[in-house]
Protein backbone atom coordinates (compact mmCIF):
# COMPACT_ATOMS: atom_id res chain seq x y z
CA UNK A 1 -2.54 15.74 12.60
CA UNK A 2 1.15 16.63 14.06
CA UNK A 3 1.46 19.32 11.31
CA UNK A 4 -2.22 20.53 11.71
CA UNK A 5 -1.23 21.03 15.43
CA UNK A 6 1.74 23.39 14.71
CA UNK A 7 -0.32 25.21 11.88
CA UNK A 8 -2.92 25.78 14.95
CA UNK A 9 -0.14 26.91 17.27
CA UNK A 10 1.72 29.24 14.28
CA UNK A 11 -1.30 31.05 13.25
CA UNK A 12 -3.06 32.21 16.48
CA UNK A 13 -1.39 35.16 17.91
CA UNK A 14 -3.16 34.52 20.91
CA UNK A 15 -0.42 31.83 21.88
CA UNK A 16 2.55 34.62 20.30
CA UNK A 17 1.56 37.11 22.84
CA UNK A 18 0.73 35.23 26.14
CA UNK A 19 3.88 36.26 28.53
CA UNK A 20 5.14 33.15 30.10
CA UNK A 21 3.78 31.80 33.19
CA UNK A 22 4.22 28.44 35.15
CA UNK A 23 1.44 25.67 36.28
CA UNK A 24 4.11 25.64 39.73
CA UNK A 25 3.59 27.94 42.74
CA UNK A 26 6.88 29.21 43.82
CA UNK A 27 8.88 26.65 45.26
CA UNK A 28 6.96 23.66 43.72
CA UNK A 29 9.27 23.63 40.53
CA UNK A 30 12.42 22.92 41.95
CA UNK A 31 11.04 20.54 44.32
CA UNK A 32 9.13 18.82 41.08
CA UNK A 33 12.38 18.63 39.08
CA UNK A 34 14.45 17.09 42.16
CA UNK A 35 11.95 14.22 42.58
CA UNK A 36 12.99 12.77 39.20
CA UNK A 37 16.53 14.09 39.53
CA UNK A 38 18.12 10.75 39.59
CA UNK A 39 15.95 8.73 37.05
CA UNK A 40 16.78 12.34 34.48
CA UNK A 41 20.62 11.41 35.30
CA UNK A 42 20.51 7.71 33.98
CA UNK A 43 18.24 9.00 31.32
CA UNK A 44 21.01 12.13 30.37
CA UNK A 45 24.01 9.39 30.71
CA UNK A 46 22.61 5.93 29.08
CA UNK A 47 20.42 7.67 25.95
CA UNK A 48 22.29 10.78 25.41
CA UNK A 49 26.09 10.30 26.78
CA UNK A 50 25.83 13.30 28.91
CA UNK A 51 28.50 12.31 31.12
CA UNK A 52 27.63 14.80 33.44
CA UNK A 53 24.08 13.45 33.79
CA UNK A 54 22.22 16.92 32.91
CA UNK A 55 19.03 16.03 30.96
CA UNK A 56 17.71 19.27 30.49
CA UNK A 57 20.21 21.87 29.06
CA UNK A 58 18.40 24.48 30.97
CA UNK A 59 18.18 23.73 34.50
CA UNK A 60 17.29 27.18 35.48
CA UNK A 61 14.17 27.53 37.70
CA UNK A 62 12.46 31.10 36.60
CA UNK A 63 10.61 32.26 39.20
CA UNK A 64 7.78 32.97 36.52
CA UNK A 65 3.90 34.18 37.65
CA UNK A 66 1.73 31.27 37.97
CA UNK A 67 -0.97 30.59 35.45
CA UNK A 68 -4.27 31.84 36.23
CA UNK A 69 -7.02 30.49 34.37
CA UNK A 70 -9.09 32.72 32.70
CA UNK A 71 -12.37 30.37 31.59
CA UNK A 72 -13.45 32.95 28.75
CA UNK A 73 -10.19 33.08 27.34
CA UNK A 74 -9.88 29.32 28.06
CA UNK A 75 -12.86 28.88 26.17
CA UNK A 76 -12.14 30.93 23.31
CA UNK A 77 -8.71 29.41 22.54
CA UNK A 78 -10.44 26.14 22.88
CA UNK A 79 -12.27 26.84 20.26
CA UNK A 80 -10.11 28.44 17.81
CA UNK A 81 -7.98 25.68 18.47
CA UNK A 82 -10.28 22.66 17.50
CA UNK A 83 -11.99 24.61 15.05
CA UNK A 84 -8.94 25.48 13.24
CA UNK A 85 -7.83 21.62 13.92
CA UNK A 86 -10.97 20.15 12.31
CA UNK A 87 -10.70 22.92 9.15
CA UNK A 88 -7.21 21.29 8.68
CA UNK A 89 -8.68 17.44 9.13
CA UNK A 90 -11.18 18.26 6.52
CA UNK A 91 -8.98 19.94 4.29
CA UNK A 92 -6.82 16.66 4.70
CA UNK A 93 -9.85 14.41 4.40
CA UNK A 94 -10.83 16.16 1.21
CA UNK A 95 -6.97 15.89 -0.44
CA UNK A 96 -7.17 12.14 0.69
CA UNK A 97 -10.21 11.50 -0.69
CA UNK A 98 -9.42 13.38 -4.49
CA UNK A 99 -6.25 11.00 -3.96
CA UNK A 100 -8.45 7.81 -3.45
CA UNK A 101 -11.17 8.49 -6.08
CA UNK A 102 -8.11 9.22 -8.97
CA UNK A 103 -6.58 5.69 -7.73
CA UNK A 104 -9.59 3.85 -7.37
CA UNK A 105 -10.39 5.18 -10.88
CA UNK A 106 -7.40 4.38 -12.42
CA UNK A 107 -7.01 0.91 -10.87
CA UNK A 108 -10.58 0.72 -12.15
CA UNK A 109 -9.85 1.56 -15.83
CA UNK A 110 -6.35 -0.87 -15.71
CA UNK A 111 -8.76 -3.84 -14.51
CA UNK A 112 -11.84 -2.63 -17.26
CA UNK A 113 -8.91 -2.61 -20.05
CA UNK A 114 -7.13 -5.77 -19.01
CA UNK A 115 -10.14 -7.72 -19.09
CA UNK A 116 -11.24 -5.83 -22.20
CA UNK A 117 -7.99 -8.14 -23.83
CA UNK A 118 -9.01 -11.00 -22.06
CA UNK A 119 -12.05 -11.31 -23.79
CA UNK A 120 -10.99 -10.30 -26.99
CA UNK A 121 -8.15 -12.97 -26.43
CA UNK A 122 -10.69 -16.02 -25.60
CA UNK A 123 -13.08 -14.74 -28.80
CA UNK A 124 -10.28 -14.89 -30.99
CA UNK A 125 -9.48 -17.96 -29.40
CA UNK A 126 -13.02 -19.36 -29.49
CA UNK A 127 -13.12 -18.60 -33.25
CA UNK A 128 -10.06 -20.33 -33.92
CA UNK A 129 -10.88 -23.18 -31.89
CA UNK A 130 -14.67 -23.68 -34.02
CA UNK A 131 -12.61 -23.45 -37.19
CA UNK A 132 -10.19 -26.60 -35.86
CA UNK A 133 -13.91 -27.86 -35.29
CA UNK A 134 -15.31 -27.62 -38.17
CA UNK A 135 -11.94 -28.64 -40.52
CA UNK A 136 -12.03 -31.53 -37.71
CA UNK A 137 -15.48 -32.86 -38.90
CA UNK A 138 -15.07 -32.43 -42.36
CA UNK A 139 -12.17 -34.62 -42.35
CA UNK A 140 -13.82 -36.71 -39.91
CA UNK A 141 -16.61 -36.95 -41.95
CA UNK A 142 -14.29 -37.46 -45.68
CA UNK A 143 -13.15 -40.48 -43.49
CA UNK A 144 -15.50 -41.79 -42.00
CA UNK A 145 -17.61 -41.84 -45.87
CA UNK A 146 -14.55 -43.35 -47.39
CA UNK A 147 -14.34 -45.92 -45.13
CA UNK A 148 -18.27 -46.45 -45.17
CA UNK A 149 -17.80 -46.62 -48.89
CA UNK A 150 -14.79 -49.11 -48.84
CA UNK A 151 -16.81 -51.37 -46.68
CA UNK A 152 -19.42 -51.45 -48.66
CA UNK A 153 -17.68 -52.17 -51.31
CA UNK A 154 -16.10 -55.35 -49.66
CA UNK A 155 -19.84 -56.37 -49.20
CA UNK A 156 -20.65 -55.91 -52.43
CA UNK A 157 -18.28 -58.56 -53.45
CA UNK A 158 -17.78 -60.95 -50.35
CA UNK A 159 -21.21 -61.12 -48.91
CA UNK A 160 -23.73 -64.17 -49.67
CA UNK A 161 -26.81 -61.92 -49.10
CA UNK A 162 -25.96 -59.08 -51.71
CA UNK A 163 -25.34 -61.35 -54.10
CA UNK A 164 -28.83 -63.34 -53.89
CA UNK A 165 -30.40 -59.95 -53.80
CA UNK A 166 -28.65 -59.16 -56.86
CA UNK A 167 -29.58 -62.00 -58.62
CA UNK A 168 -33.32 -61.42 -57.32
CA UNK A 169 -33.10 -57.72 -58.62
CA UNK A 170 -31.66 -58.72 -62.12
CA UNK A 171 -34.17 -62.19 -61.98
CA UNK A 172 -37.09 -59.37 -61.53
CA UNK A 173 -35.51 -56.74 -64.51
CA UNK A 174 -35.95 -59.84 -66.73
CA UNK A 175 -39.63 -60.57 -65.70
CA UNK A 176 -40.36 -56.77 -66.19
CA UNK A 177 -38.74 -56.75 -69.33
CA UNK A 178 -41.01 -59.13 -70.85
């Protein structure tokens, strides 16, 4: 906005040609400028070492023509000035906006292709993982049979019950035989 300002102020010869004038009536200057004469001395000698206490470097009162307003040409620089203040805002606004839309599209495409790795990391991951799974049952399962099988062989030799039934099924081969 500052720079917009002095662009305004730069490019309207309106401001170039005005002679200069005062808001004071003569005598009001002076009297203006004393009334703060003392607090402008503390001000020259604490912030800016000005041991003579001079804040201003020009003290000299012109005795210039007071300002006369002039409401069509007050109204016509009014509205140079804001409409040449608002062009620059928009111009701004539009630069700003070009600015956000690349970013926001960029840090749009960094999150689409990180997450694009992400799930290419967890598939791999997932079929890696259902391999382990499967290898994982198999063995479970070569395991689990062998043991199933072992047992049943210790049954097959150590249990009462299988060995009645097996005298009942080789007791009935002999009765079908005949």
């Amino acid at each position: 906005m500052r720079q917009g300002y002095f662009d305004v102020q730069t490019q309207n010869s309106f401001i170039q040609n005005t002679p200069p004038t005062t808001l004071f009536r003569p005598g009001e200057q002076a009297a203006f400028l004393e009334s703060f004469s003392e607090s402008n001395q503390r001000l020259a000698q604490q912030y800016l070492g000005r041991e003579n206490g001079q804040l201003f470097l020009d003290m000299e009162v012109k005795d210039l023509p007071q300002y006369q307003v002039n409401n069509e040409e007050l109204l016509r620089d009014s509205i140079i000035y804001f409409g040449r203040t608002i062009q620059i805002l928009e111009e701004q606004n539009v630069l700003m906006r070009k600015k956000y839309n690349a970013a926001t599209k960029e840090a749009l495409q960094d999150a689409i292709n990180y997450f694009d790795k992400e799930i290419q990391t967890l598939t791999e991951q997932n079929l890696a993982l259902k391999e382990q799974i499967n290898s994982l049952r198999k063995n479970i399962n070569k395991q689990v049979n062998s043991t199933l099988i072992k047992e049943i062989d210790k049954m097959k030799n150590s249990s009462a019950m299988y060995q009645w039934l097996k005298k009942c099924y080789n007791i009935k081969k002999k009765f079908v035989k005949k």
